[in-house]
C-alpha atoms as a PDB file:
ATOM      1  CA  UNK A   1       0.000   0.000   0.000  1.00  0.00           C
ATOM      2  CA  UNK A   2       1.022   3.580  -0.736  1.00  0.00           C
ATOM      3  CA  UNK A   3       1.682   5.785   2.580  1.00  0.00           C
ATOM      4  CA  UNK A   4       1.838   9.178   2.802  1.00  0.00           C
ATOM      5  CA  UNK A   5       3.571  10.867   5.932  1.00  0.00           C
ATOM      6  CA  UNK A   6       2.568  14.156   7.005  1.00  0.00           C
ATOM      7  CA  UNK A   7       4.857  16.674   8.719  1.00  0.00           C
ATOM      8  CA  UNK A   8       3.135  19.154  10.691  1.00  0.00           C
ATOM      9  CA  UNK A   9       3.395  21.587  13.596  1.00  0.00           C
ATOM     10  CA  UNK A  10       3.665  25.876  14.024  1.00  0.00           C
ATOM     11  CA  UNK A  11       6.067  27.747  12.066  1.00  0.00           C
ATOM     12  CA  UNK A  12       9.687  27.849  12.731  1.00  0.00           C
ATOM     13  CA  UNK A  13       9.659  24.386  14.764  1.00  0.00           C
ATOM     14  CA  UNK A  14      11.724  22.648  12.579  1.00  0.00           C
ATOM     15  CA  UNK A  15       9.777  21.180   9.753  1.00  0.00           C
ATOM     16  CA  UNK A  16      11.837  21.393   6.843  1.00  0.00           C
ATOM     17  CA  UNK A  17      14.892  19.817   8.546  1.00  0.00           C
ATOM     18  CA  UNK A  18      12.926  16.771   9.823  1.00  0.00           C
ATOM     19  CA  UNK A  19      11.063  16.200   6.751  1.00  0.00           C
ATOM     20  CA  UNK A  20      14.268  16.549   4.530  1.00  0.00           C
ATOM     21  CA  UNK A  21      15.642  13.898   7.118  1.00  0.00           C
ATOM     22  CA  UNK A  22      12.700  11.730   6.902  1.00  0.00           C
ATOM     23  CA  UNK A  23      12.428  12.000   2.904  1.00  0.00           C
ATOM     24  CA  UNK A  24      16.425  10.897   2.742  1.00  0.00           C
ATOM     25  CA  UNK A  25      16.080   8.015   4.878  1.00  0.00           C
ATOM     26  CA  UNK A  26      13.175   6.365   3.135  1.00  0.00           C
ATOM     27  CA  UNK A  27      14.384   8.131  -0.570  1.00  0.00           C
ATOM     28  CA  UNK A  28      11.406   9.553  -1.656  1.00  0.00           C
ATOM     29  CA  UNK A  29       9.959  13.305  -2.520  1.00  0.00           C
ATOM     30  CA  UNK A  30       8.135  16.120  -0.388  1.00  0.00           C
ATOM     31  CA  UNK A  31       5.236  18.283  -1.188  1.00  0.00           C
ATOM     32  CA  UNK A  32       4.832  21.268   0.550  1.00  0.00           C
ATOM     33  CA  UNK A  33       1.708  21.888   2.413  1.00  0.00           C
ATOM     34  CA  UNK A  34       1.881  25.834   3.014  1.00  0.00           C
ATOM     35  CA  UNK A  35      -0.072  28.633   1.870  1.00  0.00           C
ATOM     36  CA  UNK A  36       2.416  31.236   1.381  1.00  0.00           C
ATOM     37  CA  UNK A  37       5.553  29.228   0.102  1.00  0.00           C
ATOM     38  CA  UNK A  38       3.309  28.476  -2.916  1.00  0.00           C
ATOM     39  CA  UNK A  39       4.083  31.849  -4.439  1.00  0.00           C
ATOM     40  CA  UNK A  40       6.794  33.000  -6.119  1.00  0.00           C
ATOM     41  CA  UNK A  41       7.281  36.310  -5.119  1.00  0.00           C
ATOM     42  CA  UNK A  42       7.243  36.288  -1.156  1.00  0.00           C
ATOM     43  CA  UNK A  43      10.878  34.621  -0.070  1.00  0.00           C
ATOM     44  CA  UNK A  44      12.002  36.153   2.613  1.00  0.00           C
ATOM     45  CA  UNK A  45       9.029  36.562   4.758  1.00  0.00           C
ATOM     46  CA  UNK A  46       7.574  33.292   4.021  1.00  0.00           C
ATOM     47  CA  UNK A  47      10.727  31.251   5.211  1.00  0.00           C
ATOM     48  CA  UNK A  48      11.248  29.354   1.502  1.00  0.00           C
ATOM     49  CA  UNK A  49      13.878  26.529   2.438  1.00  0.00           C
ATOM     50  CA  UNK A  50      17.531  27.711   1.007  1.00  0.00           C
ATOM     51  CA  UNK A  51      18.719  26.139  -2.105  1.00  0.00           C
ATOM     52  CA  UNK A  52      21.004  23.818  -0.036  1.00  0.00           C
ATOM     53  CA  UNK A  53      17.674  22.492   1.580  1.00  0.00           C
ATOM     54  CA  UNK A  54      15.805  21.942  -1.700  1.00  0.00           C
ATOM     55  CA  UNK A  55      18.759  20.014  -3.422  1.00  0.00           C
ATOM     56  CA  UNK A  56      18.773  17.450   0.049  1.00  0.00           C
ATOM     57  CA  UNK A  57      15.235  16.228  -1.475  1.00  0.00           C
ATOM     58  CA  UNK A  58      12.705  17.502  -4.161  1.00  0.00           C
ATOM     59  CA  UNK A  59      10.320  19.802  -3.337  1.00  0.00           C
ATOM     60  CA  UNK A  60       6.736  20.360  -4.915  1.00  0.00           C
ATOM     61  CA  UNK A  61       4.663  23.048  -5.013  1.00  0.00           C
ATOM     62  CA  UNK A  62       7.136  25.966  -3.661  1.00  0.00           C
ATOM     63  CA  UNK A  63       7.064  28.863  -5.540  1.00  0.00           C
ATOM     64  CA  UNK A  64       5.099  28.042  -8.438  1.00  0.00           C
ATOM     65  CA  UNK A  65       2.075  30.295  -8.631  1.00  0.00           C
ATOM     66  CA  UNK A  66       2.220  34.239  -8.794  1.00  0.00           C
ATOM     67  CA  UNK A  67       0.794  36.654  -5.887  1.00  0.00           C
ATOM     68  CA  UNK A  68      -2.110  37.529  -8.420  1.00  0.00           C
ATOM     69  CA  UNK A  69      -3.173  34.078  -9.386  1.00  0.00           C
ATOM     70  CA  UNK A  70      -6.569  33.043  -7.695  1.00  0.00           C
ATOM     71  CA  UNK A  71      -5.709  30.191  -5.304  1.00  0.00           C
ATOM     72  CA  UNK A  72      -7.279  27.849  -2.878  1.00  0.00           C
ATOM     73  CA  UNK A  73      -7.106  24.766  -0.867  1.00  0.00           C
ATOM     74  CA  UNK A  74      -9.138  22.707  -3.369  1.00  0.00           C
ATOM     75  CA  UNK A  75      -6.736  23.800  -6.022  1.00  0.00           C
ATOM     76  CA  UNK A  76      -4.343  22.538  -3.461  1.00  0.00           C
ATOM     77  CA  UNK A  77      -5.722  19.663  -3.305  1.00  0.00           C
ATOM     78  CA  UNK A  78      -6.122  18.811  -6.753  1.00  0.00           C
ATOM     79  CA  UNK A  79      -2.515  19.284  -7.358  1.00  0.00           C
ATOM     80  CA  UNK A  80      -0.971  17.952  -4.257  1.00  0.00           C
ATOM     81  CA  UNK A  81      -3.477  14.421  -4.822  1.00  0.00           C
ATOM     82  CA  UNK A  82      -1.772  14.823  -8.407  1.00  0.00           C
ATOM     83  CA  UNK A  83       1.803  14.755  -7.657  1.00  0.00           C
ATOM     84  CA  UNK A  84       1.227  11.844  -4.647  1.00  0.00           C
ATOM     85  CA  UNK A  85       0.116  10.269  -7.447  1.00  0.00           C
ATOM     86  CA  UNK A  86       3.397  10.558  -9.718  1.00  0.00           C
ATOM     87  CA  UNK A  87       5.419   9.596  -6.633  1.00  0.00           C
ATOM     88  CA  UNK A  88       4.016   6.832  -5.785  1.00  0.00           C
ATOM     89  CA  UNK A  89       4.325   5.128  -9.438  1.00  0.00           C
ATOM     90  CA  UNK A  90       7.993   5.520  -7.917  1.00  0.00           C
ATOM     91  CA  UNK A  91       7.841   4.460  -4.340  1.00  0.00           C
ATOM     92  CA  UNK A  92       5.453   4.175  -1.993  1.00  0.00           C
ATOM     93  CA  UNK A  93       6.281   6.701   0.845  1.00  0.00           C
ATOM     94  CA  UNK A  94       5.731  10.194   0.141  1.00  0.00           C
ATOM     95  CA  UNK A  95       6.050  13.230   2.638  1.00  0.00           C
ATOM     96  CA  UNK A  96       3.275  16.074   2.817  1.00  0.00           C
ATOM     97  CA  UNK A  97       4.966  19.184   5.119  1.00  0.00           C
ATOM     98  CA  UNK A  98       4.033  22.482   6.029  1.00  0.00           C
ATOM     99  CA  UNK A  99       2.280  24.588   8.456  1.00  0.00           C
ATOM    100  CA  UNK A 100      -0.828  24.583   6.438  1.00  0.00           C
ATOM    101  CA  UNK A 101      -3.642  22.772   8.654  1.00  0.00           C
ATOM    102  CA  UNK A 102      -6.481  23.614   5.749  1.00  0.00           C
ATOM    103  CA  UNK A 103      -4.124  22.566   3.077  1.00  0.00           C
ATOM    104  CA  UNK A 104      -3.314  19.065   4.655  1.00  0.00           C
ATOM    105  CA  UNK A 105      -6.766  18.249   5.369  1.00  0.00           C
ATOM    106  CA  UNK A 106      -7.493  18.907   1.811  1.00  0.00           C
ATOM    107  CA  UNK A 107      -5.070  16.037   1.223  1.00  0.00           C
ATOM    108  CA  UNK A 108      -5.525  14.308   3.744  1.00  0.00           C
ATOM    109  CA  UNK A 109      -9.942  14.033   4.116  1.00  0.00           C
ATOM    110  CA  UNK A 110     -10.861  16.318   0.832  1.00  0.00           C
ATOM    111  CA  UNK A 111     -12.634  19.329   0.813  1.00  0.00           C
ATOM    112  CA  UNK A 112     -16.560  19.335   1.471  1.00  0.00           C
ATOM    113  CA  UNK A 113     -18.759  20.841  -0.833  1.00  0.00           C
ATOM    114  CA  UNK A 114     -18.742  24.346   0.191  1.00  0.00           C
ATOM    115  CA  UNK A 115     -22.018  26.592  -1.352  1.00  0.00           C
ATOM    116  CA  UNK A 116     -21.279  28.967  -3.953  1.00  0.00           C
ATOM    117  CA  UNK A 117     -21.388  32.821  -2.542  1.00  0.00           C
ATOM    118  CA  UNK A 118     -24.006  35.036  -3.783  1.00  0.00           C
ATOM    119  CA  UNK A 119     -22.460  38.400  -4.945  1.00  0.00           C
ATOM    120  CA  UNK A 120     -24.768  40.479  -3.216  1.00  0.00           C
ATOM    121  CA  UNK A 121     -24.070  38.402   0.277  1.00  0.00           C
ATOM    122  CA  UNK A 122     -20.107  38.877  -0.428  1.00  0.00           C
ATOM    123  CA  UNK A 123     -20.779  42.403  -1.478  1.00  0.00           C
ATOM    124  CA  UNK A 124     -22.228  43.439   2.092  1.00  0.00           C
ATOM    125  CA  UNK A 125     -19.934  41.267   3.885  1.00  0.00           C
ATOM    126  CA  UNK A 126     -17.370  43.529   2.393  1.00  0.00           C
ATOM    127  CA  UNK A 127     -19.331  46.631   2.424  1.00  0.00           C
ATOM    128  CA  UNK A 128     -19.599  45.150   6.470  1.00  0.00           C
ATOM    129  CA  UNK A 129     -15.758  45.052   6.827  1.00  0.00           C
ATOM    130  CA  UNK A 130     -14.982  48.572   5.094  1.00  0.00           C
ATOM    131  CA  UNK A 131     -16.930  50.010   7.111  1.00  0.00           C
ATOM    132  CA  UNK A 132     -16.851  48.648  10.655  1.00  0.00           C
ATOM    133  CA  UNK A 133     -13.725  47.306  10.609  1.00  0.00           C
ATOM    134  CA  UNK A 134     -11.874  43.749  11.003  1.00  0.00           C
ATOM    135  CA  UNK A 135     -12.885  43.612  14.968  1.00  0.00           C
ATOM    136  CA  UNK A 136     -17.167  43.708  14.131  1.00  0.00           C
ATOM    137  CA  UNK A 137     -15.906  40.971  11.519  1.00  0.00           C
ATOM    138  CA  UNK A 138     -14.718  38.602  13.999  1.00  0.00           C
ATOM    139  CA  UNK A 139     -17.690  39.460  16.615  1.00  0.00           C
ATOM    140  CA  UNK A 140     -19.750  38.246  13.816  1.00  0.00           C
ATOM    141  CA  UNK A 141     -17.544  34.985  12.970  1.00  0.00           C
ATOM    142  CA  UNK A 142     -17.607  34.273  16.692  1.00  0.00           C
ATOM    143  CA  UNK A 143     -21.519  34.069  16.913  1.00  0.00           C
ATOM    144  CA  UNK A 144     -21.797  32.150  13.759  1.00  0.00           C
ATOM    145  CA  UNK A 145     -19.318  29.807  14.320  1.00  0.00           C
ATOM    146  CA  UNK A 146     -17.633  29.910  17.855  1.00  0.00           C
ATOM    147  CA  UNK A 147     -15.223  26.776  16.844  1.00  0.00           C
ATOM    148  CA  UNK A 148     -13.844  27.934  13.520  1.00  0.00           C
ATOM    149  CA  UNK A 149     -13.308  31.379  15.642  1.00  0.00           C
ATOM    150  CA  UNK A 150     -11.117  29.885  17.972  1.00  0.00           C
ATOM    151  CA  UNK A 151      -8.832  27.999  15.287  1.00  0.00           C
ATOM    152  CA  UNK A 152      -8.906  30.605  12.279  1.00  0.00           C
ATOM    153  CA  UNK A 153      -5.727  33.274  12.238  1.00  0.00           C
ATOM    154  CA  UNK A 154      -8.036  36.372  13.344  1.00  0.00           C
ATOM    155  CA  UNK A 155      -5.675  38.866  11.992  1.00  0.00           C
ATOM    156  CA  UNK A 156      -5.998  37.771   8.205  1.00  0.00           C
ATOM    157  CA  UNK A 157      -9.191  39.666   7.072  1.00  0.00           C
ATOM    158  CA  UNK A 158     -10.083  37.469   4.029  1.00  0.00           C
ATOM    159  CA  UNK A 159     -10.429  34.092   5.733  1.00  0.00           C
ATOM    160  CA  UNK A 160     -12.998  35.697   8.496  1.00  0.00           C
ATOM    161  CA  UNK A 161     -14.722  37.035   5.784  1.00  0.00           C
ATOM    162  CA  UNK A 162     -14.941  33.637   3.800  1.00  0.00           C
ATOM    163  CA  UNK A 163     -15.723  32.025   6.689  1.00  0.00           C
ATOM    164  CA  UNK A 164     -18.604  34.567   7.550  1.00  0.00           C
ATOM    165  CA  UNK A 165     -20.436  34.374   3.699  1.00  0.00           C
ATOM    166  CA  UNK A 166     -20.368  30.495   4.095  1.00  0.00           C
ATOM    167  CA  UNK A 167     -22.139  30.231   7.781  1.00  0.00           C
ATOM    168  CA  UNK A 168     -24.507  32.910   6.122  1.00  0.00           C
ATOM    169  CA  UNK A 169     -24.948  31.268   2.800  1.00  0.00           C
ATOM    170  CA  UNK A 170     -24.997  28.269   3.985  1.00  0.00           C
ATOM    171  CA  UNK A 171     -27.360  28.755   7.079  1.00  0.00           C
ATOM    172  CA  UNK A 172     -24.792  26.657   9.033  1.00  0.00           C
ATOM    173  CA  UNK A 173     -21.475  27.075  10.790  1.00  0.00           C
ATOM    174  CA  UNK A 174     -18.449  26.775   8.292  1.00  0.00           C
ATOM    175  CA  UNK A 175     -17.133  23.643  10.748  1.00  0.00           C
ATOM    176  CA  UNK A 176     -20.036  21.898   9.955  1.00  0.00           C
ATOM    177  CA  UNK A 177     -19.168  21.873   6.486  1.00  0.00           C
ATOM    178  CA  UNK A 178     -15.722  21.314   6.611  1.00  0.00           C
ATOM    179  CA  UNK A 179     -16.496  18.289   8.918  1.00  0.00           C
ATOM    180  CA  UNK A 180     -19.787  16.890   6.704  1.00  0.00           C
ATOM    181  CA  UNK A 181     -17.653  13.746   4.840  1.00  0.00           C
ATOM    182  CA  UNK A 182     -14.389  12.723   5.001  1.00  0.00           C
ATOM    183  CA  UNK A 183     -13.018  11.121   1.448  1.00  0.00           C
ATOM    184  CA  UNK A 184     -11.466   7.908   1.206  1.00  0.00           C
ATOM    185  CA  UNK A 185      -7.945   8.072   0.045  1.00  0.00           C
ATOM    186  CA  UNK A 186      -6.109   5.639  -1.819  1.00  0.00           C
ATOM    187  CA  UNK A 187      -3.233   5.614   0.920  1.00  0.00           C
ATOM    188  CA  UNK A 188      -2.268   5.459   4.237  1.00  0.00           C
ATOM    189  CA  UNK A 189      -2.387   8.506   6.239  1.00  0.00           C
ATOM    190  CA  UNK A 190       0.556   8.829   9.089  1.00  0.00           C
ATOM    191  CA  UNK A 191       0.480  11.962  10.800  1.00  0.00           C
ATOM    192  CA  UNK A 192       3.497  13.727  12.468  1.00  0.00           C
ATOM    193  CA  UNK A 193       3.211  16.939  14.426  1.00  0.00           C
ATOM    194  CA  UNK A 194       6.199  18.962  15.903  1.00  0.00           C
ATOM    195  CA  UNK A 195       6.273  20.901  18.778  1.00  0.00           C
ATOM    196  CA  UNK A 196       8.535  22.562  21.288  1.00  0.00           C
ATOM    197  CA  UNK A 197       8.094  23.638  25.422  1.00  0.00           C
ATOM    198  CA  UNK A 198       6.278  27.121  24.378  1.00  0.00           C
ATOM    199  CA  UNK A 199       9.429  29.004  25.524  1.00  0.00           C
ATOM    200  CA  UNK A 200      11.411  27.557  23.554  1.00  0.00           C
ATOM    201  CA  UNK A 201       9.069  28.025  20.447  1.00  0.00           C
ATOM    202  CA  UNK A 202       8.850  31.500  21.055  1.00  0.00           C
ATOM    203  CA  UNK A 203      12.513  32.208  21.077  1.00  0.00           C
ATOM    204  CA  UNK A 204      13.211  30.739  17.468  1.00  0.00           C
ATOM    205  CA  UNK A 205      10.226  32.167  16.184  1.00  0.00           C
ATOM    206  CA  UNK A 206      11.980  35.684  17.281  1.00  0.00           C
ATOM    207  CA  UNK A 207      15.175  34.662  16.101  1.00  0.00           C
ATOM    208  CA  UNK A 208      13.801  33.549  12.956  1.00  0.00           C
ATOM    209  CA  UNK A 209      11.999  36.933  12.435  1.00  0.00           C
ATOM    210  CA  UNK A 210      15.231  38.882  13.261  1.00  0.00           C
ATOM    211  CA  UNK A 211      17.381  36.620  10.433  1.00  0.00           C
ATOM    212  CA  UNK A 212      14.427  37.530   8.225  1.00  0.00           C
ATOM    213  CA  UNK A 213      15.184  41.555   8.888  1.00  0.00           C
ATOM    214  CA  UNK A 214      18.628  40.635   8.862  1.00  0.00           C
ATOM    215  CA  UNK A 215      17.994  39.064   5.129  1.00  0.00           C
ATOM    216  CA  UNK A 216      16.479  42.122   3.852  1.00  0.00           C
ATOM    217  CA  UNK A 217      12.531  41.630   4.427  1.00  0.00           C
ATOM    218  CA  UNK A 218      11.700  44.993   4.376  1.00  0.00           C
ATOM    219  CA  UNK A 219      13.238  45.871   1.241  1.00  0.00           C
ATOM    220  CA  UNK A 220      11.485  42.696  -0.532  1.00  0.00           C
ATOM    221  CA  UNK A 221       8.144  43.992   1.164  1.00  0.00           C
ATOM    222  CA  UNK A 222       9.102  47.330  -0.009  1.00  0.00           C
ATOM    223  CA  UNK A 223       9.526  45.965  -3.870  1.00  0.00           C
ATOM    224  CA  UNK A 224       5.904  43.409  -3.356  1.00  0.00           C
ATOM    225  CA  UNK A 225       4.170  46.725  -2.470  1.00  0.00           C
ATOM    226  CA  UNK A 226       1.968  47.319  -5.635  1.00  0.00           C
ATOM    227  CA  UNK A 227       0.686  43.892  -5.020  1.00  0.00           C
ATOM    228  CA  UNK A 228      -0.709  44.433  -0.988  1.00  0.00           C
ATOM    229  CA  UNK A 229      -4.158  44.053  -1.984  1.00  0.00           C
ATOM    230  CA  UNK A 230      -3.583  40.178  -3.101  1.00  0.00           C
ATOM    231  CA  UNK A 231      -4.945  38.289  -0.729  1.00  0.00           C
ATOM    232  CA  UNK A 232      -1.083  35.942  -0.867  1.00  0.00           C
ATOM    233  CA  UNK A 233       0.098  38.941   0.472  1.00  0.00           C
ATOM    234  CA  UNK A 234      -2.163  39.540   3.463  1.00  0.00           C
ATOM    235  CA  UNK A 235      -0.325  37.733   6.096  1.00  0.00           C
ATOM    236  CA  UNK A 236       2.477  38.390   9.058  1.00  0.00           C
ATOM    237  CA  UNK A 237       5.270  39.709   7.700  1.00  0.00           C
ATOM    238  CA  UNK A 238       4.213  41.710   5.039  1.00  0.00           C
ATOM    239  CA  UNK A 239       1.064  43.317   6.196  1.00  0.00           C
ATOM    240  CA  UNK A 240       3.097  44.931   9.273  1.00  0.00           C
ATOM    241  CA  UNK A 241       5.203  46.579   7.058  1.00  0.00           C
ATOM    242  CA  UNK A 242       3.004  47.715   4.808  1.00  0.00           C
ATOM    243  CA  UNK A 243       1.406  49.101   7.942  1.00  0.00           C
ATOM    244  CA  UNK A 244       4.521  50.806   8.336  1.00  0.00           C
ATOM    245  CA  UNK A 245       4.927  52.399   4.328  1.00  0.00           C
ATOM    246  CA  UNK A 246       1.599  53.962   5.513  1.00  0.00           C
ATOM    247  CA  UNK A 247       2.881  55.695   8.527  1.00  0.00           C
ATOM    248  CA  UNK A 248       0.600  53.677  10.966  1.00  0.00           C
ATOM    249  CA  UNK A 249       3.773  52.550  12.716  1.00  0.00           C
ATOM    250  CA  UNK A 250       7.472  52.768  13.382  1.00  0.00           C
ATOM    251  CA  UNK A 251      10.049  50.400  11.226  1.00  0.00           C
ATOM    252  CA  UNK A 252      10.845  48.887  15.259  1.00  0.00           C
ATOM    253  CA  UNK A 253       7.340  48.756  15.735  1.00  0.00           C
ATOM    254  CA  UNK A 254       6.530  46.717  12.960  1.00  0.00           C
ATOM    255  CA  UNK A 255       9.041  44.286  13.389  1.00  0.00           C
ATOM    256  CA  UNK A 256       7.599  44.296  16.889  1.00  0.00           C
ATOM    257  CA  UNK A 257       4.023  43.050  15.535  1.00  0.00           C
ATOM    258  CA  UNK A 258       5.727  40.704  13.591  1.00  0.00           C
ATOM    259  CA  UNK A 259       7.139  38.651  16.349  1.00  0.00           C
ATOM    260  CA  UNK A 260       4.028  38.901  18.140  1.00  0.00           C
ATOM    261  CA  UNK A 261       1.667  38.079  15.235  1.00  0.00           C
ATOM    262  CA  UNK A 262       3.690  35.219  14.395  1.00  0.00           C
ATOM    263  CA  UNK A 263       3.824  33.737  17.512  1.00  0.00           C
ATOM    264  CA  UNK A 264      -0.205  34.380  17.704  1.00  0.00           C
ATOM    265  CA  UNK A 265      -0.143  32.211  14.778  1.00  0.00           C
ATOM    266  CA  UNK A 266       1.777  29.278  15.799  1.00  0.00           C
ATOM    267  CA  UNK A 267      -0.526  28.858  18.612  1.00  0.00           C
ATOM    268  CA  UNK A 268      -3.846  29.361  16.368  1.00  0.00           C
ATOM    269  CA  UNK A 269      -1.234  26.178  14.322  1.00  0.00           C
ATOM    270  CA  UNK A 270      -1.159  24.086  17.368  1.00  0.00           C
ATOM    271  CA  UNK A 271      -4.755  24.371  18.107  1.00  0.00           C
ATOM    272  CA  UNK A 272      -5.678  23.106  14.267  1.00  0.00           C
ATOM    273  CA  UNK A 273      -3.715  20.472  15.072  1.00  0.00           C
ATOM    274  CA  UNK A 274      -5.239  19.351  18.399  1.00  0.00           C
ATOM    275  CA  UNK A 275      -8.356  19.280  16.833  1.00  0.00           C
ATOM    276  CA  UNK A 276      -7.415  15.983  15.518  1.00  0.00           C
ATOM    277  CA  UNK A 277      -6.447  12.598  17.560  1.00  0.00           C
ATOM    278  CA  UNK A 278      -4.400  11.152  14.672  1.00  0.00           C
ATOM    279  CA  UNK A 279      -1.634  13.404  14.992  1.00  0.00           C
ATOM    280  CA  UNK A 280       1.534  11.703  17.054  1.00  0.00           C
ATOM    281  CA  UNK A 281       3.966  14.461  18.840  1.00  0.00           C
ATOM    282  CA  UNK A 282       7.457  14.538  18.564  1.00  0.00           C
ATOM    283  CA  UNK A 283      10.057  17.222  19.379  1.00  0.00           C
ATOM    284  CA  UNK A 284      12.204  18.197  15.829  1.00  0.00           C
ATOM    285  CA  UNK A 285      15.020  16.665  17.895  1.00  0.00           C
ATOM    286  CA  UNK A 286      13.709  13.130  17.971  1.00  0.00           C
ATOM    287  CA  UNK A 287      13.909  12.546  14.174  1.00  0.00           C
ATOM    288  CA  UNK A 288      15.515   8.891  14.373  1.00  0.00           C
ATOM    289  CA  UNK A 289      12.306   8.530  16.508  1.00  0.00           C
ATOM    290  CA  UNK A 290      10.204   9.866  14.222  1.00  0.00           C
ATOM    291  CA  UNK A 291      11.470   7.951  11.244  1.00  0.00           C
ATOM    292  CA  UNK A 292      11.262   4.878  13.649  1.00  0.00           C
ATOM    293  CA  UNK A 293       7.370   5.648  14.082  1.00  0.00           C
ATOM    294  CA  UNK A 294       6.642   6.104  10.728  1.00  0.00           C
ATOM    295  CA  UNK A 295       8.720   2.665   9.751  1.00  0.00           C
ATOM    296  CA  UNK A 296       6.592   0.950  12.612  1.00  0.00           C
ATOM    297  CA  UNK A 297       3.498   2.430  10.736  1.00  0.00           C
ATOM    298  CA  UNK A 298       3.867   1.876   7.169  1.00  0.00           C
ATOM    299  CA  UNK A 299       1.842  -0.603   5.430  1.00  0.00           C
END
């Protein structure tokens, strides 16, 4: 049987490093599973792994769409299933890794049938957000669904505002949907999360932000500008310092935000994740363990 093993946990735990580790030992191929690395333009900001990472093992789906193409997790889907599919007429292990929760439960369960949006709904939803503001957005999200609240990032504007014309086009919370059916997959599922003592966590995702300042982030955000109203570009990192171009902050307050945005979103990460029972935990030191696990689990 084909297995697919899925690397997951927040950003800057260590992902890349353990699945390049586990794709050596068991000579196969890794698809990313995140949002951001997806597009071409954002480097910097969106931690792409360094050329000396992506010649260790081949990589899929990293930097191959532009920051104006329309994309989603069913697209996702449709070309992750794809390329499983192409690597397993090779071998049968492949490794699906990323920070992505939506995007691996695309692969992992499919994506439900979500209703089509009636412009007029979208339009006031919109009309809702220009006017009131991101914060009457997420009181809204939180009475309509409560448990897709608690999970979703609540600083990224377009994913409360999906999330708010489904529950009302639907008549139903967006979990509910999500949840409706999972699809049978034509492989074997083994699912790895990563973590670290919170601390710990915390202190690389700082470190991390402060190489990325180091690398020249604000000059790449400076150069992505004409593009900050694509939604690939709405997320920590580059919003803060567009916040800054406008004069709503200092330069050392926006790497400030950063920090603390990103660490906002590796918890909202580790929350997707303990949604689910079929994850297994490991620290990103324990990778002879993990590879152990995943030998002990392949069928």
């Amino acid at each position: 049987m084909n297995n697919l093993i899925v690397i997951a946990g927040p950003t800057a735990v260590g992902k890349t490093k353990t699945a390049i580790e586990v794709a050596k030992h068991f000579d196969t191929e890794i698809i990313s599973a995140d949002s951001r690395q997806i597009f071409i333009e954002p480097q910097i900001g969106t931690a792409v792994p360094s050329q000396e990472e992506l010649n260790q093992a081949k990589h899929y789906l990293i930097g191959t769409k532009h920051v104006t193409e329309y994309y989603n997790a069913w697209l996702y889907e449709q070309e992750a299933l794809n390329i499983a599919q192409s690597i397993f007429q090779k071998r049968n292990v492949a490794i699906l890794a990323g920070g992505s929760g939506l995007y691996i439960d695309a692969v992992c369960n499919g994506i439900d049938e979500i209703p089509d949006i009636d412009p007029e709904l979208r339009a006031h939803v919109q009309s809702e957000y220009e006017t009131k503001g991101i914060q009457a957005l997420r009181q809204t999200l939180q009475i309509l669904d409560p448990e897709y609240y608690n999970i979703v990032d609540l600083s990224n504007p377009a994913r409360i505002k999906r999330a708010i014309e489904i529950c009302l086009q639907a008549g139903k919370p967006y979990t509910q949907l999500r949840k409706a059916q999972k699809k049978e997959r034509p492989f074997n599922c083994i699912k790895i999360a990563l973590n670290l003592p919170r601390e710990e966590l915390y202190n690389k995702i700082n470190s991390r932000v402060g190489q990325m300042i180091a690398d020249g982030l604000e000059n790449e955000v400076r150069k992505l500008s004409q593009y900050q109203d694509c939604t690939a570009l709405k997320t920590v990192g580059y919003r803060e310092f567009f916040d800054y171009f406008a004069g709503k902050c200092t330069s050392d307050e926006a790497i400030e935000k950063i920090k603390q945005n990103t660490r906002k979103y590796a918890k909202k990460q580790i929350t997707w994740l303990n949604r689910s029972n079929d994850y297994t935990w490991f620290s990103p030191y324990e990778v002879e363990k993990v590879i152990d696990f995943c030998e002990k689990n392949i069928r």
